[in-house]
Protein backbone atom coordinates (compact mmCIF):
# COMPACT_ATOMS: atom_id res chain seq x y z
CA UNK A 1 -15.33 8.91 38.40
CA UNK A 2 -15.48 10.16 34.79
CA UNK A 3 -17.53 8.26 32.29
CA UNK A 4 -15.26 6.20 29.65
CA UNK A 5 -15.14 8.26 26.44
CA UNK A 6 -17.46 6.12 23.67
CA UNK A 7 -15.63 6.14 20.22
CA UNK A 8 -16.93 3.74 17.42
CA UNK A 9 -14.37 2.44 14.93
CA UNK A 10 -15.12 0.98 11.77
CA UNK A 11 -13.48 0.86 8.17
CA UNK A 12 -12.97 -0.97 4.62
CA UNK A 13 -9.31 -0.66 3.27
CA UNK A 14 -8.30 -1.09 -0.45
CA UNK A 15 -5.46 0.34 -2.35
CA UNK A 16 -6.34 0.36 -5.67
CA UNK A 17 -4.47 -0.19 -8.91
CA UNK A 18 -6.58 1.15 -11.76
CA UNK A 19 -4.02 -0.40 -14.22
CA UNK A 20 -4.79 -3.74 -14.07
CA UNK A 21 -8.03 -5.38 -15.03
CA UNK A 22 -8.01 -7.79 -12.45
CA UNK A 23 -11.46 -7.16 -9.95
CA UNK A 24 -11.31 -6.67 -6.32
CA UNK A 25 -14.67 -8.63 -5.50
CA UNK A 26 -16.45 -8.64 -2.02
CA UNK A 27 -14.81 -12.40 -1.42
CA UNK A 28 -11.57 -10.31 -1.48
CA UNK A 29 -12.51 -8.82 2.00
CA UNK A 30 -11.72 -10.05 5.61
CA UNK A 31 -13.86 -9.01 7.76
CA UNK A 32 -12.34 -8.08 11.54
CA UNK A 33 -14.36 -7.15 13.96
CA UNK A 34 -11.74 -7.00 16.85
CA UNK A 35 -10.10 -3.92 19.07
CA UNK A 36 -6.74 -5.92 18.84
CA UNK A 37 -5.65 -3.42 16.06
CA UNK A 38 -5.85 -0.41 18.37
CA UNK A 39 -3.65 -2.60 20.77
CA UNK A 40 -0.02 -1.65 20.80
CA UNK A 41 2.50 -3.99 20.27
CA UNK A 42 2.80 -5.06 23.42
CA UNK A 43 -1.01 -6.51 22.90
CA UNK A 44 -2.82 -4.03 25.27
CA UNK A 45 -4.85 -0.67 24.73
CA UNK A 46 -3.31 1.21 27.39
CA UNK A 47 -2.71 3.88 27.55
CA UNK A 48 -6.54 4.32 25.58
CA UNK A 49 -7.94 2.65 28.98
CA UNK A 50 -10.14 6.16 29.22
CA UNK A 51 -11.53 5.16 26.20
CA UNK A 52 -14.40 2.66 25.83
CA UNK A 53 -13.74 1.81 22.35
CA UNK A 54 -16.19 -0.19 20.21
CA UNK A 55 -15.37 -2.11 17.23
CA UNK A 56 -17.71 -2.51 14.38
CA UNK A 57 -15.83 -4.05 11.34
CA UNK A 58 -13.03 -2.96 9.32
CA UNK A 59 -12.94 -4.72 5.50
CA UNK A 60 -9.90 -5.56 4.22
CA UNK A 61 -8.37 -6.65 0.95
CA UNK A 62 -4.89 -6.75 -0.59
CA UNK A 63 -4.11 -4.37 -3.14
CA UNK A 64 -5.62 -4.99 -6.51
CA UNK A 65 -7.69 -3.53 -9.22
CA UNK A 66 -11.28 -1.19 -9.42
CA UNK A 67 -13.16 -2.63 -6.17
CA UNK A 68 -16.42 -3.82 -7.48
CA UNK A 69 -18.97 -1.44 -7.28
CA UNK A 70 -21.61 -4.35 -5.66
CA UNK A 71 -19.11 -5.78 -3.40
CA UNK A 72 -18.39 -1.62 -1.84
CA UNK A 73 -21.92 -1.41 -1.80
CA UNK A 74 -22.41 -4.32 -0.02
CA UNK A 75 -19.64 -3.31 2.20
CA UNK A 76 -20.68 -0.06 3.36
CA UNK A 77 -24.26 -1.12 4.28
CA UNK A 78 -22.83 -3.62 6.68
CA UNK A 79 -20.22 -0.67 8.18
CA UNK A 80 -23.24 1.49 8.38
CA UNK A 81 -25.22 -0.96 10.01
CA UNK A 82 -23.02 -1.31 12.67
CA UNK A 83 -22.32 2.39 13.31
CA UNK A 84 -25.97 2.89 13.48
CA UNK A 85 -26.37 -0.36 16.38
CA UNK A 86 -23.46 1.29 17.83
CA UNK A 87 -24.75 4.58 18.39
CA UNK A 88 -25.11 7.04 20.64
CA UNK A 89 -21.35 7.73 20.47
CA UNK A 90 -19.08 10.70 21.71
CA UNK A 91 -16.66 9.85 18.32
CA UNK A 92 -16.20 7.82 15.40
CA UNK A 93 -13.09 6.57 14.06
CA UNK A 94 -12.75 5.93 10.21
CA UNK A 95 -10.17 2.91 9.96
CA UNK A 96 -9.32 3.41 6.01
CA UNK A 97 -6.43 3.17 3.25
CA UNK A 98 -7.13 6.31 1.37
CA UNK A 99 -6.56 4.61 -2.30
CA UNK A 100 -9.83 2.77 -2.84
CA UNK A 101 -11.23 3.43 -6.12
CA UNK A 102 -14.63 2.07 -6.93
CA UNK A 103 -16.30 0.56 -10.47
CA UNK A 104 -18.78 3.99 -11.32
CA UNK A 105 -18.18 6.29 -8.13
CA UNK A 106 -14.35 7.06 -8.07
CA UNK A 107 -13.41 7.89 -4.96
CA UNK A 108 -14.74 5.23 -2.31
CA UNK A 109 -12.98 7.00 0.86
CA UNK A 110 -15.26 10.01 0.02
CA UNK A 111 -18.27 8.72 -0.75
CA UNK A 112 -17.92 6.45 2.59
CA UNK A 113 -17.45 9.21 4.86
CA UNK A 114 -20.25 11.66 3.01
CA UNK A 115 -22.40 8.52 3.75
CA UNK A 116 -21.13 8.16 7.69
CA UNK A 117 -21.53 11.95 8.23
CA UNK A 118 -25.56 11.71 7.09
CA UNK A 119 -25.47 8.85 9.47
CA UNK A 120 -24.07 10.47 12.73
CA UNK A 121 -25.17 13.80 11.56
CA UNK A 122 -23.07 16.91 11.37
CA UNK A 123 -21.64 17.41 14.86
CA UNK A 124 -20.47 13.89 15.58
CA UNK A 125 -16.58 14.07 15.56
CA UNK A 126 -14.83 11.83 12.96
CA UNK A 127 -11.34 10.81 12.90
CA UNK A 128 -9.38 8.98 9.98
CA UNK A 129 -6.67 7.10 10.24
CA UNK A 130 -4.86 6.57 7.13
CA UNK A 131 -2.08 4.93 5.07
CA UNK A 132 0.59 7.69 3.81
CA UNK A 133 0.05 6.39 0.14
CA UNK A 134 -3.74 7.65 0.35
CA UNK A 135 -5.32 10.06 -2.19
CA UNK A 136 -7.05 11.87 -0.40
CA UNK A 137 -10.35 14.64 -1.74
CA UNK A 138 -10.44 18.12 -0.10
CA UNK A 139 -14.00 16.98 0.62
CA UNK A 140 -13.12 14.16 2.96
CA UNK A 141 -10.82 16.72 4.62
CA UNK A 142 -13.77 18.43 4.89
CA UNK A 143 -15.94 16.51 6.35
CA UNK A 144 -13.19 14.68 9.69
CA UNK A 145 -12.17 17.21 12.38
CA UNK A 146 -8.95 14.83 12.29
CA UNK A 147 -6.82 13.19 9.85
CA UNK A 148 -3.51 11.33 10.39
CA UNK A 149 -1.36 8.87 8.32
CA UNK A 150 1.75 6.48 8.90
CA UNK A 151 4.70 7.85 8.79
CA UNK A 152 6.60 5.32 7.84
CA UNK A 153 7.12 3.26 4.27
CA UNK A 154 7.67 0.13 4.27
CA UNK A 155 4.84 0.71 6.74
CA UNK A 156 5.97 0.06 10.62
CA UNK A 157 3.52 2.13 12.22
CA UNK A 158 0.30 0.94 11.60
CA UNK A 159 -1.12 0.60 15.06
CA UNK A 160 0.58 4.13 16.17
CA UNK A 161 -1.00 5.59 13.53
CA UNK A 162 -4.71 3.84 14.89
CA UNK A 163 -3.59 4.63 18.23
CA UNK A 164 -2.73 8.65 17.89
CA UNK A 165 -6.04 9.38 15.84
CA UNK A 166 -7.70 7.52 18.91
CA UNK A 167 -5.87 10.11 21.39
CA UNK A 168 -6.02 13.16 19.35
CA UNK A 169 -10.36 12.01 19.00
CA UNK A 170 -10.18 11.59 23.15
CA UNK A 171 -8.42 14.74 23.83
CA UNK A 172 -10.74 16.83 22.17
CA UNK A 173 -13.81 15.33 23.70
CA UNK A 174 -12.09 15.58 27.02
CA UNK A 175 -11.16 19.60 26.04
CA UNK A 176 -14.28 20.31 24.71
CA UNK A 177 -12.69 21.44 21.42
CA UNK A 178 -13.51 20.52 18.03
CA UNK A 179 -10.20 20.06 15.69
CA UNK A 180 -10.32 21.20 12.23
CA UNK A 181 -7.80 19.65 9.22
CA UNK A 182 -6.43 21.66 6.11
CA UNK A 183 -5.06 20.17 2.91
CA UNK A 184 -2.94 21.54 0.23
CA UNK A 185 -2.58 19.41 -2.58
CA UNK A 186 0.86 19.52 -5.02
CA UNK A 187 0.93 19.24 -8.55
CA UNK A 188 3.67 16.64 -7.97
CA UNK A 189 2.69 12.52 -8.79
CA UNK A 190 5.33 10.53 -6.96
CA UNK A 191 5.46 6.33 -7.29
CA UNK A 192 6.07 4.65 -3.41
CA UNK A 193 9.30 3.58 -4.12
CA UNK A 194 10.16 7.24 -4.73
CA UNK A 195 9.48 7.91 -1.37
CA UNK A 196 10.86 5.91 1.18
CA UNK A 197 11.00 7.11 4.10
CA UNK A 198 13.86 6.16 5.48
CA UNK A 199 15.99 8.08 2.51
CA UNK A 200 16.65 11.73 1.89
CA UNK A 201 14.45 14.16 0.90
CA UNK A 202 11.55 11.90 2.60
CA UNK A 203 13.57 11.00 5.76
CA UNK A 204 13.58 14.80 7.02
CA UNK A 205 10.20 16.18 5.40
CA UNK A 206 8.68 13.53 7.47
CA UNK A 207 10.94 14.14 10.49
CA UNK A 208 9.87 17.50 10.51
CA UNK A 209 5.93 16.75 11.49
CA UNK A 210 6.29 15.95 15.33
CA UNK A 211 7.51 19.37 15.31
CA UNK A 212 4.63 20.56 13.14
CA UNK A 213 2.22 19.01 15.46
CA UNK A 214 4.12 20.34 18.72
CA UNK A 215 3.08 23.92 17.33
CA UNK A 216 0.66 25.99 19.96
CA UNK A 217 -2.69 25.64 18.37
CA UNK A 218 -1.51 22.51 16.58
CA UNK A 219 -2.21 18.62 17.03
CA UNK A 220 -1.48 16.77 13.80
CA UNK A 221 0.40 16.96 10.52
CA UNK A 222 0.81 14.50 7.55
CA UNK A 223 2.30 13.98 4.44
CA UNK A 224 0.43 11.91 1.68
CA UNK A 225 2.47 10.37 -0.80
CA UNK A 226 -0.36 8.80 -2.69
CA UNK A 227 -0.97 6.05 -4.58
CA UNK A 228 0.37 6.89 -8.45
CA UNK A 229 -0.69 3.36 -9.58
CA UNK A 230 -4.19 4.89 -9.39
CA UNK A 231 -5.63 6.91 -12.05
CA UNK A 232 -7.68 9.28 -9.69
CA UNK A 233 -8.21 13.09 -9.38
CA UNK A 234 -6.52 12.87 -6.00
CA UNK A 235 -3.57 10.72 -6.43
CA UNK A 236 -1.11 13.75 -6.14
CA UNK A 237 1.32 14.67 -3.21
CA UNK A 238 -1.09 16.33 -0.29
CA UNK A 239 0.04 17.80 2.93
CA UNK A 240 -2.49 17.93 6.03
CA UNK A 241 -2.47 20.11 8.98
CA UNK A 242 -4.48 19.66 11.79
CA UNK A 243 -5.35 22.66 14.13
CA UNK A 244 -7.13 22.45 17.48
CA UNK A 245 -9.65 24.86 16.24
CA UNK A 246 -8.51 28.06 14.00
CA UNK A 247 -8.66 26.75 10.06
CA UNK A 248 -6.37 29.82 8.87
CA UNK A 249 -3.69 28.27 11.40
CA UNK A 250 -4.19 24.82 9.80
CA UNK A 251 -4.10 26.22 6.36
CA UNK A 252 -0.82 28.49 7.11
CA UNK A 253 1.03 25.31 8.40
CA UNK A 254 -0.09 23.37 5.86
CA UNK A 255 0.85 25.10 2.89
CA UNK A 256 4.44 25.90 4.73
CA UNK A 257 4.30 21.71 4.81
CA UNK A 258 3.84 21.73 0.97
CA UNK A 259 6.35 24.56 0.02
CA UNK A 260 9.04 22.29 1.70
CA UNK A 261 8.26 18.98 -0.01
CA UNK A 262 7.50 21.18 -3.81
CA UNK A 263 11.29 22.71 -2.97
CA UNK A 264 12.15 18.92 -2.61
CA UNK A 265 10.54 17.80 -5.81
CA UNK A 266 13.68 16.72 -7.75
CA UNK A 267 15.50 15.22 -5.24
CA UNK A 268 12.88 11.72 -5.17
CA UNK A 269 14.50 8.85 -5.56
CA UNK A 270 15.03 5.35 -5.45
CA UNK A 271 16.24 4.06 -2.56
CA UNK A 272 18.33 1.51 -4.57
CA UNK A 273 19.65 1.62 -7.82
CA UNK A 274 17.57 1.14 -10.39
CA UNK A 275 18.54 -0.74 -13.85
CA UNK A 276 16.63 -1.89 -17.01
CA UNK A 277 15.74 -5.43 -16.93
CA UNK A 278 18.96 -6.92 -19.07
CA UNK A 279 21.28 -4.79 -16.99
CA UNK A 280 20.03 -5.34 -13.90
CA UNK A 281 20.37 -9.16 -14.46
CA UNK A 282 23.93 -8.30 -15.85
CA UNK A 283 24.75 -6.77 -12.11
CA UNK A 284 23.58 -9.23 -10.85
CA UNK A 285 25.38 -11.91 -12.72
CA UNK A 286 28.49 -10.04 -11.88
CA UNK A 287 27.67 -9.45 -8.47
CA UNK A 288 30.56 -10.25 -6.19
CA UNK A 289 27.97 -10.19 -3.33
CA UNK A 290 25.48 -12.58 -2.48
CA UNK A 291 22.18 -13.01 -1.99
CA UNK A 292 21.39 -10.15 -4.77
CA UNK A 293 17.65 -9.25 -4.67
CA UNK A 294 16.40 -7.86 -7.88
CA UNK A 295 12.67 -6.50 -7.54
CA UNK A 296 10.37 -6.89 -10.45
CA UNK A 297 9.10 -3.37 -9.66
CA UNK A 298 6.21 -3.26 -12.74
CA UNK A 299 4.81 -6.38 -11.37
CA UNK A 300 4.43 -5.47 -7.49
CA UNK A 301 2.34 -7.42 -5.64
CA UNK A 302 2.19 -5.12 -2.49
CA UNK A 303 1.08 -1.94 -4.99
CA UNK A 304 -1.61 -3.80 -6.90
CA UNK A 305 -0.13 -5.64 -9.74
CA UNK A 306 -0.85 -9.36 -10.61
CA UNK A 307 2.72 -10.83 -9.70
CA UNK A 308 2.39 -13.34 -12.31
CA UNK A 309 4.89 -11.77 -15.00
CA UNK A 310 7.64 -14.54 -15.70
CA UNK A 311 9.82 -11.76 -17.50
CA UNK A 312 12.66 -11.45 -15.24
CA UNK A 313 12.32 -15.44 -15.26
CA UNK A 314 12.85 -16.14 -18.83
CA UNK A 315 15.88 -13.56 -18.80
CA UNK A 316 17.61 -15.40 -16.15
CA UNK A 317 16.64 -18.64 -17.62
CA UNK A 318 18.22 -17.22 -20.90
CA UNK A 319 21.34 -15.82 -19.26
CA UNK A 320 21.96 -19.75 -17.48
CA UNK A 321 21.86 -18.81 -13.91
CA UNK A 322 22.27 -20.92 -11.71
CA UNK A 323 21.18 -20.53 -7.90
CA UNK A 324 18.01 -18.45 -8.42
CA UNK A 325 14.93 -17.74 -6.26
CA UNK A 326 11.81 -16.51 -7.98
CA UNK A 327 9.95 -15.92 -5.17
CA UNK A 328 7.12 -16.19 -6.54
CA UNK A 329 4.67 -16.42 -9.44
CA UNK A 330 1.08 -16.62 -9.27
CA UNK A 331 -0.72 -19.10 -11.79
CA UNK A 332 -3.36 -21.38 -9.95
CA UNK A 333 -3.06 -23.36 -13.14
CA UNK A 334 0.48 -24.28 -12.85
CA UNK A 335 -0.03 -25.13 -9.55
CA UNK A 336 -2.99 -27.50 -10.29
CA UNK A 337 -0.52 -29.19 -13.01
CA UNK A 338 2.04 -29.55 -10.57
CA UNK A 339 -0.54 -31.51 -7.83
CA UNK A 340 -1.85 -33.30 -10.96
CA UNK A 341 1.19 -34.64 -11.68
CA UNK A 342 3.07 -34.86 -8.12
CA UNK A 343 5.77 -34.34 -6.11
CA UNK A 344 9.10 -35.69 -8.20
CA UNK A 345 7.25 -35.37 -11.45
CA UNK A 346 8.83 -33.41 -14.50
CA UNK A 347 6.36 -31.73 -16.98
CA UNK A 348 5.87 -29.18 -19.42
CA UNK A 349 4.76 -26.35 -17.67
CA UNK A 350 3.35 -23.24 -18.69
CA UNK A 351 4.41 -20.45 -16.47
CA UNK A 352 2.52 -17.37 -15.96
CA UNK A 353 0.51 -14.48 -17.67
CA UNK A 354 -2.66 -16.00 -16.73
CA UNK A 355 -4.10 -13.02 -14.88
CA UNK A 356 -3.14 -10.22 -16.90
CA UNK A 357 -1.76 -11.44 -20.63
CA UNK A 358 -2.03 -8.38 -22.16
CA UNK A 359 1.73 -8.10 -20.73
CA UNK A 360 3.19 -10.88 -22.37
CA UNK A 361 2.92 -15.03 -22.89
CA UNK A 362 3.20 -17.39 -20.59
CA UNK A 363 6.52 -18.87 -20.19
CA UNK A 364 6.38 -22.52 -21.50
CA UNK A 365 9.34 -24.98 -19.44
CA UNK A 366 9.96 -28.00 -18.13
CA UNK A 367 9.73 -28.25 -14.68
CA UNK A 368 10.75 -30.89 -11.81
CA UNK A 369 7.81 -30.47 -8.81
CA UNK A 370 9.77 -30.43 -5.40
CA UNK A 371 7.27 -29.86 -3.31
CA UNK A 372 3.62 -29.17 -3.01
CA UNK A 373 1.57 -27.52 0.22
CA UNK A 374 -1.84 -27.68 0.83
CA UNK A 375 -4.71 -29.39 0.02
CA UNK A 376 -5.74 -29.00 -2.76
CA UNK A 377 -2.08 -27.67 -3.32
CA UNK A 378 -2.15 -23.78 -2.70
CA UNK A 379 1.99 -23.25 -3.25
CA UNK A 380 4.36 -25.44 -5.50
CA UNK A 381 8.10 -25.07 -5.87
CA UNK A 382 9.73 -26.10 -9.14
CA UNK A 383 12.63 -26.41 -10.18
CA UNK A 384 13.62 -25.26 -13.82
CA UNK A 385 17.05 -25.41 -14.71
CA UNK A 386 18.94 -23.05 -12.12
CA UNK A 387 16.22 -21.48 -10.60
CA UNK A 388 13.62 -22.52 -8.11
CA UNK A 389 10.20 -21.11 -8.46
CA UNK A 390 7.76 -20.43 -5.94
CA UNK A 391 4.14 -20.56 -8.14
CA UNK A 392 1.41 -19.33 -5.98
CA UNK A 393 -2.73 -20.24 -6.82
CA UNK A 394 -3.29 -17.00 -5.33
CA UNK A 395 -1.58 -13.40 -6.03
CA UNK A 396 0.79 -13.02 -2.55
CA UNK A 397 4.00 -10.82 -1.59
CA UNK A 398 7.44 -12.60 -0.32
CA UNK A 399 8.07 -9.80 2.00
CA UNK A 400 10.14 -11.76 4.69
CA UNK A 401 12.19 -14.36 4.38
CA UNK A 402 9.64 -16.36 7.33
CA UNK A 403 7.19 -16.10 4.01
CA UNK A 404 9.61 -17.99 1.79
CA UNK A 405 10.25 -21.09 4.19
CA UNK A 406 6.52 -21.23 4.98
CA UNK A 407 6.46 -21.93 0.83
CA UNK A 408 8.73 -24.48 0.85
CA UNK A 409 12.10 -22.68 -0.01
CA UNK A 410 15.30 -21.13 2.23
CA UNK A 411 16.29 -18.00 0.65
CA UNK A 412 19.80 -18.89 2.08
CA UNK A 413 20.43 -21.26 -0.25
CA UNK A 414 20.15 -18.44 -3.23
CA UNK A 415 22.45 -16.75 -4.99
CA UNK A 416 19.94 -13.96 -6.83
CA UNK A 417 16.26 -13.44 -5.22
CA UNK A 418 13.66 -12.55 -7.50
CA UNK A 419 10.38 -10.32 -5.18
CA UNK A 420 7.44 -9.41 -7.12
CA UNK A 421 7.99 -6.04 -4.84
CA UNK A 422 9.35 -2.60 -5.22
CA UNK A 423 11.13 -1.17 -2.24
CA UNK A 424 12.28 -3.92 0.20
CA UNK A 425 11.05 -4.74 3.64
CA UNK A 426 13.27 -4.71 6.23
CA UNK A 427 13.81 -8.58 6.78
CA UNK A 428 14.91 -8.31 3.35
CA UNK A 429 16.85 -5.60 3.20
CA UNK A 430 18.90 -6.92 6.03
CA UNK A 431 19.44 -10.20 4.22
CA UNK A 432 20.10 -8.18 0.56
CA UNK A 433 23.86 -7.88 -0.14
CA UNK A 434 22.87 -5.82 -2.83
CA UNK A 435 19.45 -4.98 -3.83
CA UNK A 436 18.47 -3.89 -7.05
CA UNK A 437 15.10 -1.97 -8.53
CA UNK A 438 14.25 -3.89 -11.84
CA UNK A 439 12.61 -0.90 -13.97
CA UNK A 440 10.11 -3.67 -15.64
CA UNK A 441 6.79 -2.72 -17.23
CA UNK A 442 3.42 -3.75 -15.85
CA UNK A 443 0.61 -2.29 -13.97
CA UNK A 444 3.27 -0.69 -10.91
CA UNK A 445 5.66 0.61 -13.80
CA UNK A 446 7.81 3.16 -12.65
CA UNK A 447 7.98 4.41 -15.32
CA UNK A 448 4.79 6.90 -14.96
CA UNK A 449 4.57 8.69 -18.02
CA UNK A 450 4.37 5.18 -19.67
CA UNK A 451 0.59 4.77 -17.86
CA UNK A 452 -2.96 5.73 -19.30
CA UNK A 453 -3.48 8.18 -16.93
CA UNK A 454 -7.19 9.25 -17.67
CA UNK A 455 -8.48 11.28 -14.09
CA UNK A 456 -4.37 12.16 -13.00
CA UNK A 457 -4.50 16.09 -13.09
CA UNK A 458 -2.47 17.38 -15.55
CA UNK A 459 0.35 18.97 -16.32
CA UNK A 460 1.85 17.55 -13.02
CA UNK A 461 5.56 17.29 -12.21
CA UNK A 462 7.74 14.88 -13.39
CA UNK A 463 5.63 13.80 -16.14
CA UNK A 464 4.36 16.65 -18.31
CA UNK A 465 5.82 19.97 -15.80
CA UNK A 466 7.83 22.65 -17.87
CA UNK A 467 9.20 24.83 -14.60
CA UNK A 468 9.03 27.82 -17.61
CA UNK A 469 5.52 27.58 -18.04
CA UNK A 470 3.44 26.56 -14.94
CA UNK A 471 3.65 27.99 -11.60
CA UNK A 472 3.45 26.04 -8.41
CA UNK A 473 0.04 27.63 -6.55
């Protein structure tokens, strides 16, 4: 009987958001050291059972600002640490975002991997597994025999994703062959919820990479969105190609992959529409069509931002809705008023703008406390005026409407829905009546040519391209 096949996984995941000035620190982190996220979702490894697969630790952090230099320091010794107890090893899988930016080295993805290859040594074949809004460095291409990324956003294959660069790593062992990737990067910046892929252009460029990958001589292809919301010189549109072992067939394939999504360029688009903040409050005021979900777009939790803007808030507030949902707001102050003063209390509050103020003041109300959870309180709901507010002590994204109820609230009950998110998930989109994309500043503008892009190559299309002047490759 064959031996098992020995692959080592191990990882740290951040997508960073250079525009805010909030820290990701090491406490940020969770730590799993499990193999239950190469399961499938059925909760079993099959069929990987010819695989006897070793989990180190993958670190994990919501998105936020620069990770820490100290804290990714601190994190890669202990990943390398456990590689090295790990070894000998017939593979290593790299479990990683592909948007971590790091306080004085830039590009953590790369400088983990250059640091993982002196470990294992040159031959050692590496896989990475990646999330599609990665920006990802010719030189980690470079250095894996095998990249792959979701294929999906909002993000449904996660684990398929784990579980295919797991395979590909197995049957090349098993062949004896040694894979080799090929990226071609686009002079095209695109913001996620540009991109969805579920809407036209993205819905066929992605549908078109089974059939890349079915190619003799082929395993793998990808596209990269990127991350936008971070200023790095590798947050551009990639595609990646991944041959079983001739690099001028990966390279062909790959740049055919990234003449299809430049002919593409101007048809990105929101999945939604997408209104101002006074006129998309307007809609939804005139809505016919309940719940309306209006997401605060600059202020999106799940890309980075703060989520404590009470913009859209004050607007509503303004406007005398009635029937509103600001799901949610984080300000660990407000919430520690709100225990101080109790459940069926009424205070002055001040709302928000406590982790990034250089977007505004906090809103100042008064506030009834319905209800408080946790102790010490973690989540209070409020009510001010017509509109119920979910405050948070720590930043979090309302992406289902199970998150909501666990805070306290039914979105049911709501007439407009304010997410600090930019492209729904699918719980909510199947609750929206109408959804609208709130084009509000902040650190996820969309709005790009509005950011401080220092490291962003330039020109790039749509911000600074004149199709007159430059010339795509």
């Amino acid at each position: 009987m064959p031996q098992p096949i020995r692959i080592i996984t191990g990882g740290i995941h951040h997508e960073t958001n250079s525009f805010t000035p909030i820290p990701t620190v090491y406490a940020d982190f969770v730590l799993d050291r499990s193999i239950e996220r190469y399961h499938d979702d059925t909760g079993i490894l099959a069929p990987l059972d010819s695989i006897d697969l070793v989990a180190t630790v993958v670190a994990n952090a919501q998105p936020g600002g620069l990770v820490q230099r100290t804290a990714y320091q601190r994190l890669k010794a202990e990943l390398l640490a456990a590689i090295a107890a790990a070894l000998p090893a017939d593979a290593l899988l790299l479990d990683l975002h592909g948007a971590m930016e790091v306080e004085g080295i830039g590009d953590g993805e790369t400088d983990l991997i250059n640091a993982v290859r002196e470990l294992v040594g040159p031959t050692l074949p590496i896989a990475v597994s990646l999330d599609l809004h990665g920006n990802i460095s010719p030189e980690l291409v470079a250095q894996a025999q095998i990249l792959t990324a979701y294929r999906t956003a909002p993000h449904r294959d996660g684990r398929a994703t784990r579980r295919r660069a797991l395979q590909l790593l197995a049957q090349a062992i098993e062949r004896g062959s040694r894979p080799v990737a090929a990226i071609v990067k686009l002079p095209l910046v695109l913001a996620g919820e540009a991109a969805v892929t579920d809407v036209e252009p993205t819905r066929s460029l992605y549908a078109r990479l089974p059939a890349i990958a079915a190619i003799p001589g082929l395993l793998d292809a990808s596209i990269m969105i990127g991350c936008a919301w971070t200023d790095s010189p590798f947050a551009t549109v990639s595609a990646i190609v991944v041959a079983e072992s001739d690099p001028a067939l990966a390279q062909q394939h790959a740049a055919a992959l990234a003449d299809s999504i430049w002919r593409e360029r101007a048809a990105f688009g929101y999945s939604v529409e997408a209104l101002d903040v006074d006129a998309a409050i307007a809609a939804a005021l005139a809505s016919d069509s309940a719940p309306v979900y209006l997401s605060d777009s600059g202020d999106n939790v799940t890309a980075g931002a703060p989520g404590d803007s009470p913009l859209l808030l004050e607007r509503l507030l303004a406007a005398d809705v009635t029937d509103v949902l600001v799901a949610g707001i984080a300000d660990a102050p407000a919430v520690a008023a709100c225990a101080a003063a109790g459940i069926g209390a009424t205070l002055r509050l001040s709302i928000g703008n406590t982790l990034n103020p250089q977007h505004g003041a906090p809103s100042v109300v008064q506030a009834y406390v319905e209800q408080l959870i946790g102790d010490p309180a973690t989540t209070a709901v409020v009510q001010v005026a017509g509109a119920r507010i979910i405050l948070t002590a720590e930043r979090r994204a309302f992406t289902e409407r199970s998150t909501m109820i666990a805070a306290g609230v039914d979105p049911a009950h709501a007439r407009i829905i304010v997410v600090k998110l930019g492209y729904l998930f699918p719980d909510l989109v199947a609750h929206a009546a109408r959804a609208i994309m709130v084009l509000s500043a902040g650190a996820t503008t969309l709005r790009l040519d509005t950011l401080p892009y220092r490291q962003l190559p330039q020109p790039i299309y749509p911000i600074n391209w004149d199709e007159s002047a430059h010339e795509y490759r």
